[in-house]
PDB file of N, CA and C in Angstrom:
ATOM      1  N   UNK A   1     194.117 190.355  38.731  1.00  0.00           N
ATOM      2  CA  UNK A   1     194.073 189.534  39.918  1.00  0.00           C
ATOM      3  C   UNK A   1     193.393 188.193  39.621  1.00  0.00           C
ATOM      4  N   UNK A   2     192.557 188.184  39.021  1.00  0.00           N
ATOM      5  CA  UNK A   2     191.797 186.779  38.601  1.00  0.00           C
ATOM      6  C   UNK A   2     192.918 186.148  37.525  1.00  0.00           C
ATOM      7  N   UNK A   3     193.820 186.782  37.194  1.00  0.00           N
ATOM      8  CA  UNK A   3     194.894 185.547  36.499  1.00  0.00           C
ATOM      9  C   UNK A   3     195.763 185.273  37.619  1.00  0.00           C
ATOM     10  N   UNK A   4     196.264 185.774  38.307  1.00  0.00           N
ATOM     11  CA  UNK A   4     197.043 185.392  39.128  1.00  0.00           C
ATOM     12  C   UNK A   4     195.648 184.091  40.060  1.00  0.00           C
ATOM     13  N   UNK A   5     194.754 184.530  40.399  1.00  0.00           N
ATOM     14  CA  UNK A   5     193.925 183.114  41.283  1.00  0.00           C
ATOM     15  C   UNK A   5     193.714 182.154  40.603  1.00  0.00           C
ATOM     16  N   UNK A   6     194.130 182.060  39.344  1.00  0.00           N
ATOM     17  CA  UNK A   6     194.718 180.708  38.834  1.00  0.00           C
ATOM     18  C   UNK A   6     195.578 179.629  39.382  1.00  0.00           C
ATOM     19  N   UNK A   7     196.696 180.743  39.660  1.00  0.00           N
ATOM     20  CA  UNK A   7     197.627 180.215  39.960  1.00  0.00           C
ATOM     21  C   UNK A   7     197.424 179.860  41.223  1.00  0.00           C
ATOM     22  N   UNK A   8     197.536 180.896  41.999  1.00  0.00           N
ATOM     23  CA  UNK A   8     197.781 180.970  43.777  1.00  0.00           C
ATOM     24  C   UNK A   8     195.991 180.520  44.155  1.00  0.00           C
ATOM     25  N   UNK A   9     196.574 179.814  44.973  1.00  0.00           N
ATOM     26  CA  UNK A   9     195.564 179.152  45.829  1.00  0.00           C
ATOM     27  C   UNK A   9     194.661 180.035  47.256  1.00  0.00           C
ATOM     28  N   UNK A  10     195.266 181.161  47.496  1.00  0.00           N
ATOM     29  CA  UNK A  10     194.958 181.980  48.027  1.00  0.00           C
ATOM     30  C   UNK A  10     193.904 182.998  47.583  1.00  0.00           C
ATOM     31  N   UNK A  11     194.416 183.442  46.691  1.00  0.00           N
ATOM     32  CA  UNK A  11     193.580 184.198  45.780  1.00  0.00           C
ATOM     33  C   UNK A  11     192.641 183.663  44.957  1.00  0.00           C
ATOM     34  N   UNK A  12     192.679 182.124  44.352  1.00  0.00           N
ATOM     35  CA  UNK A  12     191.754 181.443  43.809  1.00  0.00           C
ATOM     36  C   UNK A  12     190.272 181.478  45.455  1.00  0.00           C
ATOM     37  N   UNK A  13     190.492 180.834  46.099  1.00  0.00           N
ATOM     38  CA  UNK A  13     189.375 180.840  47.427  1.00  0.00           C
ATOM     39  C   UNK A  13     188.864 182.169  47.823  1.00  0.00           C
ATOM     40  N   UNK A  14     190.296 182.921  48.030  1.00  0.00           N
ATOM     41  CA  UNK A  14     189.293 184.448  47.818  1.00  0.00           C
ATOM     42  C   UNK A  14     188.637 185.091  47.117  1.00  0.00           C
ATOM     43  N   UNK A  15     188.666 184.734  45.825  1.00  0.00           N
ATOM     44  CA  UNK A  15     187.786 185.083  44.970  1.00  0.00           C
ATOM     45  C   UNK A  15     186.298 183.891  44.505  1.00  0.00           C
ATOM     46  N   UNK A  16     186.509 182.376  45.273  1.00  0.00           N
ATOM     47  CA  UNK A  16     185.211 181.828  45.364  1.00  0.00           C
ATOM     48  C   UNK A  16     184.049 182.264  46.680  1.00  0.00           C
ATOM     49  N   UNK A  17     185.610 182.108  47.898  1.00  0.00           N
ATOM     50  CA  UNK A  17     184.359 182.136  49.113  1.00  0.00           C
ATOM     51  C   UNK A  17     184.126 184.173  49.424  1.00  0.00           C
ATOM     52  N   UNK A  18     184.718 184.648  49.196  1.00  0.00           N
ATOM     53  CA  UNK A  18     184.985 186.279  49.366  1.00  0.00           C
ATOM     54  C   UNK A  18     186.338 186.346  50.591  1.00  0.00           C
ATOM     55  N   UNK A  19     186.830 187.342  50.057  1.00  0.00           N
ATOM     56  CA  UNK A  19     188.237 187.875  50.776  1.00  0.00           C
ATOM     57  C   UNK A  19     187.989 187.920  51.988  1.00  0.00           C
ATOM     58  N   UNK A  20     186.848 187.784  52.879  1.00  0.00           N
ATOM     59  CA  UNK A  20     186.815 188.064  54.147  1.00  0.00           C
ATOM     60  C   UNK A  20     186.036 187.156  54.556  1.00  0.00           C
ATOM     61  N   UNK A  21     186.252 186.012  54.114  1.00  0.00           N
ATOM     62  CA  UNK A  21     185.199 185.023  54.834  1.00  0.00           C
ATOM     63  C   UNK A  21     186.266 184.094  55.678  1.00  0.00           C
ATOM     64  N   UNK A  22     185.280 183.505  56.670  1.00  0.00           N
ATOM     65  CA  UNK A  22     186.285 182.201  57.186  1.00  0.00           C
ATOM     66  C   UNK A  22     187.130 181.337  56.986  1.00  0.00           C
ATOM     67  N   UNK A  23     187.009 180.881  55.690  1.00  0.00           N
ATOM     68  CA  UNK A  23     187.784 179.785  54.821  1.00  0.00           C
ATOM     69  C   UNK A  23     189.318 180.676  54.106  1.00  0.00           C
ATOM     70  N   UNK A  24     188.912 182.258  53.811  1.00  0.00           N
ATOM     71  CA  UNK A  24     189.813 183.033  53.540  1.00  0.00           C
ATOM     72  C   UNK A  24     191.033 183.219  55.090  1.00  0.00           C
ATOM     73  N   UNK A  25     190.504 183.716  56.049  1.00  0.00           N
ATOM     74  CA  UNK A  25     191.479 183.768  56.968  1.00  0.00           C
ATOM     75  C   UNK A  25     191.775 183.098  57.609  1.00  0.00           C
ATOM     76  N   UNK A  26     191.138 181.677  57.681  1.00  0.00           N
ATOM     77  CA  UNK A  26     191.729 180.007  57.965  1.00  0.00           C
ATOM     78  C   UNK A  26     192.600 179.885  57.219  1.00  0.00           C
ATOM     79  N   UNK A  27     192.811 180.035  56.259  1.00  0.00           N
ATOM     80  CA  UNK A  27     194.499 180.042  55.027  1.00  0.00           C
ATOM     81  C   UNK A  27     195.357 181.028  55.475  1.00  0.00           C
ATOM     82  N   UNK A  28     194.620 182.240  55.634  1.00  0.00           N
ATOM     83  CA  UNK A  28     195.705 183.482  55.866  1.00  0.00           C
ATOM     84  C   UNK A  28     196.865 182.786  57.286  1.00  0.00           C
ATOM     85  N   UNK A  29     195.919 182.582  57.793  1.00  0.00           N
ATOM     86  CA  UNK A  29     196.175 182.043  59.768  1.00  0.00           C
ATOM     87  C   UNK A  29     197.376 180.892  59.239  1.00  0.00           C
ATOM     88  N   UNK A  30     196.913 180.350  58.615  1.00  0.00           N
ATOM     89  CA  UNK A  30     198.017 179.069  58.287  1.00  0.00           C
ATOM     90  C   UNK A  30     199.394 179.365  57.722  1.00  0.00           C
ATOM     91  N   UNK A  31     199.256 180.536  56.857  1.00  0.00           N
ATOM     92  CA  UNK A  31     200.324 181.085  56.060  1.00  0.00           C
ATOM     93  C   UNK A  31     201.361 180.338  55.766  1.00  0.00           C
ATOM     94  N   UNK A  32     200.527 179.375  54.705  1.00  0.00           N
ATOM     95  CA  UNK A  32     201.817 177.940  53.628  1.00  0.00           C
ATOM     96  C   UNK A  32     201.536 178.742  52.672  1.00  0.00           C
ATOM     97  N   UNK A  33     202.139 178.738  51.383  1.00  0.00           N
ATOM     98  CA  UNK A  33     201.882 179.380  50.255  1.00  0.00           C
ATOM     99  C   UNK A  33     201.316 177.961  49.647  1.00  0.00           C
ATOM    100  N   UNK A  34     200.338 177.734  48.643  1.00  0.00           N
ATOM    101  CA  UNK A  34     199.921 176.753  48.057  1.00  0.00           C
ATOM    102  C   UNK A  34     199.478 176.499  46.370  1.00  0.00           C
ATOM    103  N   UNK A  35     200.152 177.655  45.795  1.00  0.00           N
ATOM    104  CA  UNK A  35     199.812 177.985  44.446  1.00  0.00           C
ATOM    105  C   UNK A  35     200.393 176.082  43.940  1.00  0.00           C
ATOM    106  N   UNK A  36     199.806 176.533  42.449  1.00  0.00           N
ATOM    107  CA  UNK A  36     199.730 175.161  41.538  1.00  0.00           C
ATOM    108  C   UNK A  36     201.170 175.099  40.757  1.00  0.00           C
ATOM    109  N   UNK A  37     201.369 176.189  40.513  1.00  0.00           N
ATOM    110  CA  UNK A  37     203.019 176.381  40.278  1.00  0.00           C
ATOM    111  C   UNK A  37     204.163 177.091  40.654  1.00  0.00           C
ATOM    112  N   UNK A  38     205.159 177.268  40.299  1.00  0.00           N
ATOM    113  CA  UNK A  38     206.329 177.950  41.304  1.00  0.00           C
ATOM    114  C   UNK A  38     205.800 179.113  40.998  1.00  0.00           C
ATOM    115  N   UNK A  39     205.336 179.667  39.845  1.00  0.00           N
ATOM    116  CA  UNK A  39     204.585 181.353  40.083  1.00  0.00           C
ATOM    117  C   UNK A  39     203.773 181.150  40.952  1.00  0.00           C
ATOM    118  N   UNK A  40     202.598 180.281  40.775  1.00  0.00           N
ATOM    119  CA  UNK A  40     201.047 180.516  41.951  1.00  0.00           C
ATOM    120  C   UNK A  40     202.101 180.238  43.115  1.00  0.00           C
ATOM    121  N   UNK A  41     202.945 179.950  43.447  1.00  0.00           N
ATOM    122  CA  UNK A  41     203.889 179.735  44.774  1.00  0.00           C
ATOM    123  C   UNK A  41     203.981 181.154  45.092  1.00  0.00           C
ATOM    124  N   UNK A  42     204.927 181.687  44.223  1.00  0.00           N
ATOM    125  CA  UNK A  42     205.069 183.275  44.543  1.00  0.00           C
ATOM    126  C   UNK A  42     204.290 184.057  44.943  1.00  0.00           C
ATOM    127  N   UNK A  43     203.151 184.072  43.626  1.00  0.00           N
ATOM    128  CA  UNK A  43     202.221 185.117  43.746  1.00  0.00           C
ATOM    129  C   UNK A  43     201.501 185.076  45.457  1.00  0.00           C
ATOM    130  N   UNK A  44     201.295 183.717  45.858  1.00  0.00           N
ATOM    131  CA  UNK A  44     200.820 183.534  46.791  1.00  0.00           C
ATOM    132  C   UNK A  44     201.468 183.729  47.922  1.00  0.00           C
ATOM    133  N   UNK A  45     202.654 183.748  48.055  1.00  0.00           N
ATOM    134  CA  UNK A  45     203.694 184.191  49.013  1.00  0.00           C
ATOM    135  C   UNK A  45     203.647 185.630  49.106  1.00  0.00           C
ATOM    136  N   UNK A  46     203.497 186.502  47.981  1.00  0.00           N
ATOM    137  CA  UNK A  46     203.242 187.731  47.991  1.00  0.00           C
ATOM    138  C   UNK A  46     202.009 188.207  48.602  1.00  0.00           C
ATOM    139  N   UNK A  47     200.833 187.558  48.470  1.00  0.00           N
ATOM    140  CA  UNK A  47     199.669 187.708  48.891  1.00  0.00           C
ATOM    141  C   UNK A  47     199.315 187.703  50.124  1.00  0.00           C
ATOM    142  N   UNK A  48     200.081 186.817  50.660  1.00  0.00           N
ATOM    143  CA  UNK A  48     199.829 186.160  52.264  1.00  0.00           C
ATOM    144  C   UNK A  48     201.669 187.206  52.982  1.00  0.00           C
ATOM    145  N   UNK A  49     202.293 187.793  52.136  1.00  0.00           N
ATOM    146  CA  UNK A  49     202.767 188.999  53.045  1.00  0.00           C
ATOM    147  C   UNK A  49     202.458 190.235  52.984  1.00  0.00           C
ATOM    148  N   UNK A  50     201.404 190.329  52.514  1.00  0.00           N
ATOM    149  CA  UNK A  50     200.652 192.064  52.374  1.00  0.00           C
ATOM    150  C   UNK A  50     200.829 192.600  53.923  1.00  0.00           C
ATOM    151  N   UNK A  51     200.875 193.745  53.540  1.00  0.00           N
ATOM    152  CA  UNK A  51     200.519 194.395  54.877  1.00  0.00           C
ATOM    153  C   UNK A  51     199.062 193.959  55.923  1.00  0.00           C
ATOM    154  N   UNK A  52     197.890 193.803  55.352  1.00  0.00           N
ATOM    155  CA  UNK A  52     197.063 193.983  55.552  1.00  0.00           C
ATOM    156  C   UNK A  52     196.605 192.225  56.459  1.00  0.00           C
ATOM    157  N   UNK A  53     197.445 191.094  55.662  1.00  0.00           N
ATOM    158  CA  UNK A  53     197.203 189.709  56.022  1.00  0.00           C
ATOM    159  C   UNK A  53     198.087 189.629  57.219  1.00  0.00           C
ATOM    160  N   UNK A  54     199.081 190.803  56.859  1.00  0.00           N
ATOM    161  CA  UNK A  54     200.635 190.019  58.164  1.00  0.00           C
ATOM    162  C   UNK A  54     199.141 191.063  59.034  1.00  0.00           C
ATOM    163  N   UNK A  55     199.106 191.793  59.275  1.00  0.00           N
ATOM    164  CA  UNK A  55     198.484 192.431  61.041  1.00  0.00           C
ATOM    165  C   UNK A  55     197.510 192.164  60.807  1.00  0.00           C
ATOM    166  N   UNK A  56     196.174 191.097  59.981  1.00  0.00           N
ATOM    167  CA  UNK A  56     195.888 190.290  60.700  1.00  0.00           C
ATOM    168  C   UNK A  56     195.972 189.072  61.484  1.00  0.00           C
ATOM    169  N   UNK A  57     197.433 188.544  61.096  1.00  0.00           N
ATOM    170  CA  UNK A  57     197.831 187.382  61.613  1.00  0.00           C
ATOM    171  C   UNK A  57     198.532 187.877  63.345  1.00  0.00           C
ATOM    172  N   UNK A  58     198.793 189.325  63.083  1.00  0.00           N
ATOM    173  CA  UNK A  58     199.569 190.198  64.454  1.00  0.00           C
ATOM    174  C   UNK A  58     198.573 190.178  65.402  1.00  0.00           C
ATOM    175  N   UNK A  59     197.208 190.238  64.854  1.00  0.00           N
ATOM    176  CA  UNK A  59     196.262 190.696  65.827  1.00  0.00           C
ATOM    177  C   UNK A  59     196.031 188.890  66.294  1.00  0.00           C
ATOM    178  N   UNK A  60     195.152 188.188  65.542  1.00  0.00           N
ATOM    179  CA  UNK A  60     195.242 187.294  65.816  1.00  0.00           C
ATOM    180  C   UNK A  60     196.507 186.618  67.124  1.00  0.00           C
ATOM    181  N   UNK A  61     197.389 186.663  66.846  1.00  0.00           N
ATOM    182  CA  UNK A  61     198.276 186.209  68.001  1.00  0.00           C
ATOM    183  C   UNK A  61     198.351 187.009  69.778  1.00  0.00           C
ATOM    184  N   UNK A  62     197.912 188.615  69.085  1.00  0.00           N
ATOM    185  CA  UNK A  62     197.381 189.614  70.668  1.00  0.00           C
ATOM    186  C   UNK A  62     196.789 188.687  71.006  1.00  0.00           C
ATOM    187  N   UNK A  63     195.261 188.792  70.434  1.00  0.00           N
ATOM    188  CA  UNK A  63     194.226 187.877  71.001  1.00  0.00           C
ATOM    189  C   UNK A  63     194.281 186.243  71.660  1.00  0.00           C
ATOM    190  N   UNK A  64     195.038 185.985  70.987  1.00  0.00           N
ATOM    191  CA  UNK A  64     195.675 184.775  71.537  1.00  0.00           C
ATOM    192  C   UNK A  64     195.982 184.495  72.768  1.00  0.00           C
ATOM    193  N   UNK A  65     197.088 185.041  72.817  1.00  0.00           N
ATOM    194  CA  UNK A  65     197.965 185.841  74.086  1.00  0.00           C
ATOM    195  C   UNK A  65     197.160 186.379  75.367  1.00  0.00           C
ATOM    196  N   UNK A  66     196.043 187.236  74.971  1.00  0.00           N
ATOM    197  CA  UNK A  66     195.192 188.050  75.952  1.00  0.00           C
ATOM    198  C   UNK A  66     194.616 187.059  76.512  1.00  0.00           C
ATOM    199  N   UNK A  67     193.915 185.689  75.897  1.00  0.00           N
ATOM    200  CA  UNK A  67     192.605 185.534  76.331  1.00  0.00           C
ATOM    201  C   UNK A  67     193.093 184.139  77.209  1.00  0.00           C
ATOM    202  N   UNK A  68     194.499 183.932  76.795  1.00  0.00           N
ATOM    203  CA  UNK A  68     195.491 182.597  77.148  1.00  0.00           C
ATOM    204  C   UNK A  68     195.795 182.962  78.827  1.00  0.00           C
ATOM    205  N   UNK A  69     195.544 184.431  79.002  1.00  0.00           N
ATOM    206  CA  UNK A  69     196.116 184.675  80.223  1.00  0.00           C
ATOM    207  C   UNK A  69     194.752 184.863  81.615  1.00  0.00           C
TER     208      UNK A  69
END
């Protein structure tokens, strides 16, 4: 995983600021892929469709929704 956060820009920040910090799910929330090359593109496209990033971006939008009303 630390070769791939070379590449992908996703995984590079998650592994400076930690996977669960603010600056991590301010990117997730944004979901551009931003790697340095057409792999860090990928890898990072892969990263930001995990199971785990898409339903937090699902929840995020509930909440949205709930608090909008």
């Amino acid at each position: 995983m630390k070769t791939g956060g070379r590449l992908s820009k996703g995984i590079d920040l998650g592994w400076r600021s930690g996977f669960d910090s603010g600056l991590t799910l301010d990117y997730v929330y944004d979901n551009r892929r931003k790697g340095t090359t057409p792999l860090g593109r990928l890898i990072d496209r892969n990263y930001l469709n995990s199971p785990g990033w898409r339903g937090i971006r699902r929840e995020r939008r509930i909440w949205k929704h709930c608090c909008a009303a």
